[in-house]
Each structure stands twice: as C-alpha cells, then as structure tokens.
Protein backbone atom coordinates (compact mmCIF):
# COMPACT_ATOMS: atom_id res chain seq x y z
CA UNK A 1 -17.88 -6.81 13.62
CA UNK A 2 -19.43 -9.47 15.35
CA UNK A 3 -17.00 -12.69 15.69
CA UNK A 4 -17.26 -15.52 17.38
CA UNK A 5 -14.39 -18.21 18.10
CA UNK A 6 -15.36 -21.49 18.54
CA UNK A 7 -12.61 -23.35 20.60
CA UNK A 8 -12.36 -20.83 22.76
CA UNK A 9 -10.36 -22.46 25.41
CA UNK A 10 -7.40 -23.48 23.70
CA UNK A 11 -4.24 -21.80 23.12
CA UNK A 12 -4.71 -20.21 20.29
CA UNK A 13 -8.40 -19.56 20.44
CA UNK A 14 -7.89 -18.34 23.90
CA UNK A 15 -5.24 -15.67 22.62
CA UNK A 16 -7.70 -14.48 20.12
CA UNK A 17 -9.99 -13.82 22.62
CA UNK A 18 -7.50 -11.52 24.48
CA UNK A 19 -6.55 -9.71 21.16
CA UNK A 20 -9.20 -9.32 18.72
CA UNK A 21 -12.23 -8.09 21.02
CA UNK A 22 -12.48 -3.75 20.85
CA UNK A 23 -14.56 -1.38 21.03
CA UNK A 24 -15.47 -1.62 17.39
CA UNK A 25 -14.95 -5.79 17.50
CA UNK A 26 -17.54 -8.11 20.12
CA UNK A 27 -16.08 -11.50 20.68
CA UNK A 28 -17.66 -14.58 21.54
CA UNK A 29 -15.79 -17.53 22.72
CA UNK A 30 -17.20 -21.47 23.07
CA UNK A 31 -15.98 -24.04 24.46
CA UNK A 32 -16.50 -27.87 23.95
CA UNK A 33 -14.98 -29.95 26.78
CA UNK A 34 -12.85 -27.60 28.59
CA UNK A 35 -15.05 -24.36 30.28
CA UNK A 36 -12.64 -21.75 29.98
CA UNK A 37 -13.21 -18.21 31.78
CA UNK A 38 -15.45 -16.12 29.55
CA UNK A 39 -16.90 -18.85 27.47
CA UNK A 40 -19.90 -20.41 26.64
CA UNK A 41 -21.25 -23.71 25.67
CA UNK A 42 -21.39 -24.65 22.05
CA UNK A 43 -21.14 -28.08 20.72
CA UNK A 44 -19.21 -28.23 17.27
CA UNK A 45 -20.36 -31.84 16.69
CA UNK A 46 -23.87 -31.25 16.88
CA UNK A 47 -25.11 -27.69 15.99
CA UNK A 48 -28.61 -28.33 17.09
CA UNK A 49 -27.91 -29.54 20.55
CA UNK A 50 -30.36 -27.75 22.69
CA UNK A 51 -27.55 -26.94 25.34
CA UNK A 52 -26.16 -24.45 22.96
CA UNK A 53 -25.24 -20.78 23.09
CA UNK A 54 -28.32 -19.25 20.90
CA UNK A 55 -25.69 -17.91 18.15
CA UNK A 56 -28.93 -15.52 16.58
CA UNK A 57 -28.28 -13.53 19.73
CA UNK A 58 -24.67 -12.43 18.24
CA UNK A 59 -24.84 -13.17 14.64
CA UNK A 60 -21.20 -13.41 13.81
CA UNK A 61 -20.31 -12.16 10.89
CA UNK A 62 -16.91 -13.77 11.17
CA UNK A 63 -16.08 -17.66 12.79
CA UNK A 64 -13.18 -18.46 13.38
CA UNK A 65 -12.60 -22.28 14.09
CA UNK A 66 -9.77 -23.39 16.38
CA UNK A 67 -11.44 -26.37 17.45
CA UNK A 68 -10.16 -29.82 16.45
CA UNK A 69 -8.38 -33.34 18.03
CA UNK A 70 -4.70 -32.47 17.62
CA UNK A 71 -3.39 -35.27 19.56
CA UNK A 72 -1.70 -37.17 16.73
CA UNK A 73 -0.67 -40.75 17.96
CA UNK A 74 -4.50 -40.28 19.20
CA UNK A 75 -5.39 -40.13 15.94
CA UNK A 76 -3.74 -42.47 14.36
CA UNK A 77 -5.65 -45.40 16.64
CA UNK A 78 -8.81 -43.77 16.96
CA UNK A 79 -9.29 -42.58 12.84
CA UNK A 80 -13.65 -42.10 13.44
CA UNK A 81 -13.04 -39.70 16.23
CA UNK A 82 -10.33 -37.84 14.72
CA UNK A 83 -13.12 -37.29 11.40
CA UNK A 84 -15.78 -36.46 13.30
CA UNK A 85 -13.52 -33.64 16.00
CA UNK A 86 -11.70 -32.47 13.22
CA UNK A 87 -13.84 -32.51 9.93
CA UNK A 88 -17.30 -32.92 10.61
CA UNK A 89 -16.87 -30.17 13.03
CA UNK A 90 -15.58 -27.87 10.15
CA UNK A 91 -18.08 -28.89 8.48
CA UNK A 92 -20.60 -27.92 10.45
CA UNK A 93 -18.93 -24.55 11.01
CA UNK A 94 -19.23 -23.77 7.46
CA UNK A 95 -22.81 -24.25 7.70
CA UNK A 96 -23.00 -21.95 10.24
CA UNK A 97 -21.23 -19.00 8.27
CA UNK A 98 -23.69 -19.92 5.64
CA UNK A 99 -26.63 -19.51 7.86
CA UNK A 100 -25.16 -16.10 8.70
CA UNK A 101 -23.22 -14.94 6.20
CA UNK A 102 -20.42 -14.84 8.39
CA UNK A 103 -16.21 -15.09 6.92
CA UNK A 104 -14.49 -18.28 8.15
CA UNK A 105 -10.94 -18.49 9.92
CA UNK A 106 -9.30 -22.03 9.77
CA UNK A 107 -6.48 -22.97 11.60
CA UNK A 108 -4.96 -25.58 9.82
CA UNK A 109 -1.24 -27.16 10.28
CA UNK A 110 2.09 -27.69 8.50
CA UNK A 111 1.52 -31.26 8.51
CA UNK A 112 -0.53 -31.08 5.34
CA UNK A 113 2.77 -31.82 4.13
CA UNK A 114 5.12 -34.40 4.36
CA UNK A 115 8.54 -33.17 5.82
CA UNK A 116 10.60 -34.48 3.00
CA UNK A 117 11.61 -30.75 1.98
CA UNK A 118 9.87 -28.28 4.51
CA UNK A 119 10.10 -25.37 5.48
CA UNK A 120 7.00 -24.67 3.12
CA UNK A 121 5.62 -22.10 1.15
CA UNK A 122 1.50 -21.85 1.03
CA UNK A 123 1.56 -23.12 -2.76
CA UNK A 124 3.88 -25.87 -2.16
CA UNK A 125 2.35 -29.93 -3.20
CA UNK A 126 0.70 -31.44 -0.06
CA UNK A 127 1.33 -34.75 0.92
CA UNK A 128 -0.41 -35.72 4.33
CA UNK A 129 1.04 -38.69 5.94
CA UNK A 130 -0.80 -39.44 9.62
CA UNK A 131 -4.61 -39.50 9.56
CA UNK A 132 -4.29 -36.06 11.74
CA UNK A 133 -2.78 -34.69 8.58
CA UNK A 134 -5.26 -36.22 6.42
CA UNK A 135 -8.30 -34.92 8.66
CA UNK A 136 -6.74 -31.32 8.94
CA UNK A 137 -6.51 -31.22 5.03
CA UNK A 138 -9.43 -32.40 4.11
CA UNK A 139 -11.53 -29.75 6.83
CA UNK A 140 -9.67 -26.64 5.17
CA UNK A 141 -10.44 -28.05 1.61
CA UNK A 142 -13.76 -28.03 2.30
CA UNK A 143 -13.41 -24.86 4.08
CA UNK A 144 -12.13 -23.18 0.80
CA UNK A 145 -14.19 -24.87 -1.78
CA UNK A 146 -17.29 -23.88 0.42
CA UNK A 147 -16.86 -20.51 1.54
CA UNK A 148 -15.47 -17.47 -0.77
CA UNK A 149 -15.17 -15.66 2.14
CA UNK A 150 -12.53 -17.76 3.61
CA UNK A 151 -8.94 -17.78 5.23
CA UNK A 152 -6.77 -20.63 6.17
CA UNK A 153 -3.90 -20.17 8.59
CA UNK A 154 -1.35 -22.93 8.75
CA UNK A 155 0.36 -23.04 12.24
CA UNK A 156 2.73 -25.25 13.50
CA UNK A 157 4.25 -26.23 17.58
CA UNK A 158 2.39 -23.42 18.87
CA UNK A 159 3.03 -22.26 22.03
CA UNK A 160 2.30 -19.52 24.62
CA UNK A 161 0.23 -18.42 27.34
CA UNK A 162 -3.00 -20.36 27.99
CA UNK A 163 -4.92 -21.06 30.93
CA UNK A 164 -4.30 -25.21 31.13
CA UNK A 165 -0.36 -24.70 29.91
CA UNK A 166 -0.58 -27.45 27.49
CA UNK A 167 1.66 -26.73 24.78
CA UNK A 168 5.11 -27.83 25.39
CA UNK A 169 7.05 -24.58 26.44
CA UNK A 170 4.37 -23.57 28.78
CA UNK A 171 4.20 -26.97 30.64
CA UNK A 172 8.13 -27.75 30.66
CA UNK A 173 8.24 -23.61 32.43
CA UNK A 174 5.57 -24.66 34.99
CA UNK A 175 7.48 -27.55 36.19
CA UNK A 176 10.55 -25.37 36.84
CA UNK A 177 8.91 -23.30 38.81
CA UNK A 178 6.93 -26.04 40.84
CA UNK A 179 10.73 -27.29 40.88
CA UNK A 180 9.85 -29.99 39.38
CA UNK A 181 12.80 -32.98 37.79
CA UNK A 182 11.66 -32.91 34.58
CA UNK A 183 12.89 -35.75 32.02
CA UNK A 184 12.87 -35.71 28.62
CA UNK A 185 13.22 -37.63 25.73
CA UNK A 186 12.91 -35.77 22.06
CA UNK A 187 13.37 -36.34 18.57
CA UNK A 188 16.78 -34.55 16.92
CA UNK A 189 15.30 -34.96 13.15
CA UNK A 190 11.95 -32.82 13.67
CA UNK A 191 11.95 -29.86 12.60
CA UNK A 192 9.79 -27.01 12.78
CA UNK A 193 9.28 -23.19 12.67
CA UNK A 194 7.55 -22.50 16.29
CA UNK A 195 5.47 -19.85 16.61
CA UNK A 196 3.56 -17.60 19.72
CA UNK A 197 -0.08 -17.83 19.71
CA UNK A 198 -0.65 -14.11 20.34
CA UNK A 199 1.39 -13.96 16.56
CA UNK A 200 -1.39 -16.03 15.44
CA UNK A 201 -3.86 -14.11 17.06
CA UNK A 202 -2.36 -10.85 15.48
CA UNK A 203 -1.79 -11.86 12.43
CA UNK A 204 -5.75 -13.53 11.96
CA UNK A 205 -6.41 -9.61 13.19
CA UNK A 206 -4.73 -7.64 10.49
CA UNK A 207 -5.92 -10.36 7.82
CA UNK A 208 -9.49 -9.62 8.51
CA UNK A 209 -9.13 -5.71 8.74
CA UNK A 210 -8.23 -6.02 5.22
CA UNK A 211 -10.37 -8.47 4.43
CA UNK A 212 -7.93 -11.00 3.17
CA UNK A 213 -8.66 -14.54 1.59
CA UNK A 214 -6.84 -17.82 1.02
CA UNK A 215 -4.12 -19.54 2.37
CA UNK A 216 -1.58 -17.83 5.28
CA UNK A 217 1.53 -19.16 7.16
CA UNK A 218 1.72 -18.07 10.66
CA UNK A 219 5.64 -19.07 11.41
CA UNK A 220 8.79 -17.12 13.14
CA UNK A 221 12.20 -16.55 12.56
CA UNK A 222 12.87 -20.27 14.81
CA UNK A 223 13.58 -23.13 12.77
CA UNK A 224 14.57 -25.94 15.29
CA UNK A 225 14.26 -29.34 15.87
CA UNK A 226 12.68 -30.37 19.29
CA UNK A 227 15.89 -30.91 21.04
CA UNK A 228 16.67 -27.74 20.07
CA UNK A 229 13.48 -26.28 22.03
CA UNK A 230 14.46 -27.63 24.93
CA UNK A 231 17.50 -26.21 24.92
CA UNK A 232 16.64 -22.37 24.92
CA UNK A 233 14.24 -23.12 27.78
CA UNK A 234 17.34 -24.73 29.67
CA UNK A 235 19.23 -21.99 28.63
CA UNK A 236 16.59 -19.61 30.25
CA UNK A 237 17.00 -21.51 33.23
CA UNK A 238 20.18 -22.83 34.10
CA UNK A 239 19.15 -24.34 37.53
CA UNK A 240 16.39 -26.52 35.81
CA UNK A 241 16.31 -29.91 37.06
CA UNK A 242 15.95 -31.16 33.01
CA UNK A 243 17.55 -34.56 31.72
CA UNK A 244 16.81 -34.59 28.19
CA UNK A 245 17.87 -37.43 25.85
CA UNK A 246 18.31 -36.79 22.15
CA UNK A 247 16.64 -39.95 19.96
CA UNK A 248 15.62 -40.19 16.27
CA UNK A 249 12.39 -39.87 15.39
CA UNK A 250 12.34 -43.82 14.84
CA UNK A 251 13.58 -45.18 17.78
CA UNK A 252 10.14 -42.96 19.48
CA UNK A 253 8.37 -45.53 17.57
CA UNK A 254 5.26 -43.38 17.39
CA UNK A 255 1.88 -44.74 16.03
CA UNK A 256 1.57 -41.57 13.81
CA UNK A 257 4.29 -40.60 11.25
CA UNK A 258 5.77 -37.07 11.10
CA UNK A 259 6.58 -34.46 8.59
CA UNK A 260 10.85 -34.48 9.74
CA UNK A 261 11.90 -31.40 7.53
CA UNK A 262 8.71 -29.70 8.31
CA UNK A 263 7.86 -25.99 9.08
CA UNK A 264 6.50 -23.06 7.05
CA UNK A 265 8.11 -20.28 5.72
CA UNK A 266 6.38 -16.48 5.66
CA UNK A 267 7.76 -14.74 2.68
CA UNK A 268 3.28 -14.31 1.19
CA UNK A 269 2.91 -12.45 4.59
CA UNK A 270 5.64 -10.59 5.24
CA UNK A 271 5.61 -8.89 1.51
CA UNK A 272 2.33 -7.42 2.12
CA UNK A 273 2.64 -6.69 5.90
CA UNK A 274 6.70 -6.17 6.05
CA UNK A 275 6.62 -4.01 9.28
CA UNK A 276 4.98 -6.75 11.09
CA UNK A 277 7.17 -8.18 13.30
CA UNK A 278 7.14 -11.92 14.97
CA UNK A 279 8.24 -12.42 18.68
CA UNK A 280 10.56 -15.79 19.06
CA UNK A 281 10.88 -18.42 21.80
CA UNK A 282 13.53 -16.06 23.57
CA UNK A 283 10.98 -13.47 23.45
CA UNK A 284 8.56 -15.37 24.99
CA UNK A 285 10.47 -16.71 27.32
CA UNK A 286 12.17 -13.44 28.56
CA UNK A 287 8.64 -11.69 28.82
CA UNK A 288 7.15 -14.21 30.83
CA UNK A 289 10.22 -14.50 33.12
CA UNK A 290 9.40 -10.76 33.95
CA UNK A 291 5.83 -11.59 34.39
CA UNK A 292 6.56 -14.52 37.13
CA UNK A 293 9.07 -12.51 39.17
C-alpha cells in the first residue's frame, strides 16, 4: 500500500510518517511551508503547481490529509485564508484520491462542536462556533459526501514529539530544559480530552488494515482543563521556573470563541479494538524524561 501524507511536517503527520511506513507500507510525506526531514514539496492549494512532487511516480492508494491553518484567533481575523488552507485544500485532496483511486484520511477536530455538553460521541449534533470550526466541518463534509472510501478522525490538543515542538507540552518541556522562566496564563473552563500523536498515528494504522470508514475519535483517558495541563508538566518537574495564572476563558478575551465543555469520548473505538491501549500525558512525559537524560 502506497500512502502518501500530505502535511508531512506537522505533529501528527510527522508521527505517521514514523509509524505507518513497513516493509509491506511506502510512505510519502509533503510539506507546504515548513521542509521537514524526509519530505517533499507539494502544494495543497494548487495541485498543478509545476514545483510539485510528480504524485504518478507513487500513486497512493491512500491520502491522508493533515494539512490545514489551525491557528484559531488567526482564523477568526483572516476568514479567506482560513477557507482556502483548510477547505479548498481538502478539496483538492479529494480530487486527488479521485484521480487515483486512492482512500482518504481526514483529521478533523472536536471543535465541530460547541462545548456546551462535550465530551462527545461521533454521532453527537454539531454546532461549530469560530470560523476554524466552521472551515474544519465543512472540509470533512465534503470529505464524506465525496469519497466512499473515506475516514474522518476527530482529534483534539494534540501533543507529542515533533521536530519544531509546537504543540503546547512539547514547547513548555523545551523551555525547562533551556531553563527557561516560563509564564503562563490559561483558561480554568476549557476542557478537553488530550491525546499523543503517535495514538493518532496508531490508531489511523489499525483503521486502514481493516479497511474502516466513517467517523473516529482519537481521545485518552485525560479529561482536563488547560490549567490542569500545566500542572502534570510542573508536577514532572518540580524545579520548573513556571508562574501560571488561572483566568476564565472570558477575561482571555480571544477573537475566536471556544467549545468550554469540549473533548471526545472513545467508546465506537474501543468496542471494536478493546485491547488497544492509549498512552496519557504522564506517559508521555515519563518516556521522554528517559529519552533526554
């Protein structure tokens, strides 16, 4: 199987490009606007652009689409960018699995709903409230309704190991160690279920190996509110120079709106693959302790 992840160079495509590549699996990875180590060009916003990886040399059979702007105040002020980096690039995705028959991955987000009663189930009403939301739901609508072959995998504060260390635990752990004084200030009323990207990676695996379709959660046993993040990394490391301040999510006074009781719960998963077993933020954090020593 031939399958190729566009977005490559981000956290979670970057983890499926550790995991899913085998000797019966090749893996091809892209990248956009970041060159990450083992990637190649590919330009999600224009398919024809003549600086693109020729894709009829690999022929994917599956794409899996990672891609997308995910800064969310971002989005909120700049609502034509968002469309284009977030849907018109799915869109042109799906045409690509059309031109080569390939099965589509979507990573999509829990803020398809509106945090008024989350943790969610897959079936649950959505309600996007912040044009990221909107964006995000309308690109795996259109990823359903276009390709049978589809599967959509809702994700939410993702974190782990990736080469830039943009996702919140990673960055707060590389300013301990650089000893940095780290300050900060973090909403006590949003919630979430945070989850590794090599889970995501690992669960997109056993999903295609059995040729699954539809909606997934990708969530771990961690429901906490951001405060509450912070925390187990300070517990981790007690020395940490970290002042954090506690705030509601309206004195932030964000430009985008957030899901509060948000999150996503696993119970569609976990009934058909009940040995599988999620790593947590202690996990994590113990593992890459070990790993820095």
């Amino acid at each position: 199987m031939n399958i190729l992840i566009l977005g490559a160079s981000g956290l979670v495509g970057s983890n499926c490009m550790a995991l899913l590549g085998d000797e019966e699996n090749k893996v091809l990875g892209t990248y956009f606007s970041y060159e990450a180590e083992n990637t190649v060009y590919f330009d999600t916003l224009n398919i024809d652009n003549p600086g693109n990886y020729e894709l009829d040399d690999f022929y994917p059979d599956v794409i899996i689409h990672c891609g997308a702007l995910t800064h969310v105040d971002y989005c909120e002020d700049n609502e034509e960018e968002s469309s284009q980096k977030t849907v018109q690039s799915t869109l042109n995705a799906i045409d690509l699995c059309k031109k080569y028959g390939a099965k589509m991955v979507y990573l999509s987000t829990d803020y398809v709903f509106d945090g008024k009663s989350g943790p969610y189930f897959e079936d649950e009403p959505v309600n996007p409230i912040s044009v990221y939301a909107k964006h995000k739901l309308e690109a795996e609508t259109k990823v359903l309704e276009s390709i049978e072959e589809s599967i959509v995998i809702r994700i939410t504060n993702v974190y782990g190991i990736e080469e830039r260390n943009k996702n919140f635990v990673s960055r707060i752990v590389e300013k301990i160690y650089n000893d940095e004084e780290i300050e900060l200030t973090l909403p006590y009323d949003q919630y979430a279920t945070p989850v590794n990207a090599f889970d995501v990676a690992r669960v997109i695996q056993v999903l295609l190996n059995d040729n699954k379709t539809g909606i997934y959660n990708a969530a771990s046993t961690d429901y906490l509110n951001r405060c509450q993040l912070a925390g187990i990394i300070q517990k981790h490391f007690p020395k940490a120079k970290i002042k954090l301040t506690p705030v509601s999510t309206k004195e932030l006074n964000q430009p985008a709106p957030r899901p509060l009781q948000g999150g996503l719960k696993m119970d569609k998963f976990l009934s058909e693959y009940p040995d599988f077993v999620f790593s947590n933020v202690d996990d994590f954090l113990n593992d890459l302790k070990f790993k820095m020593q």
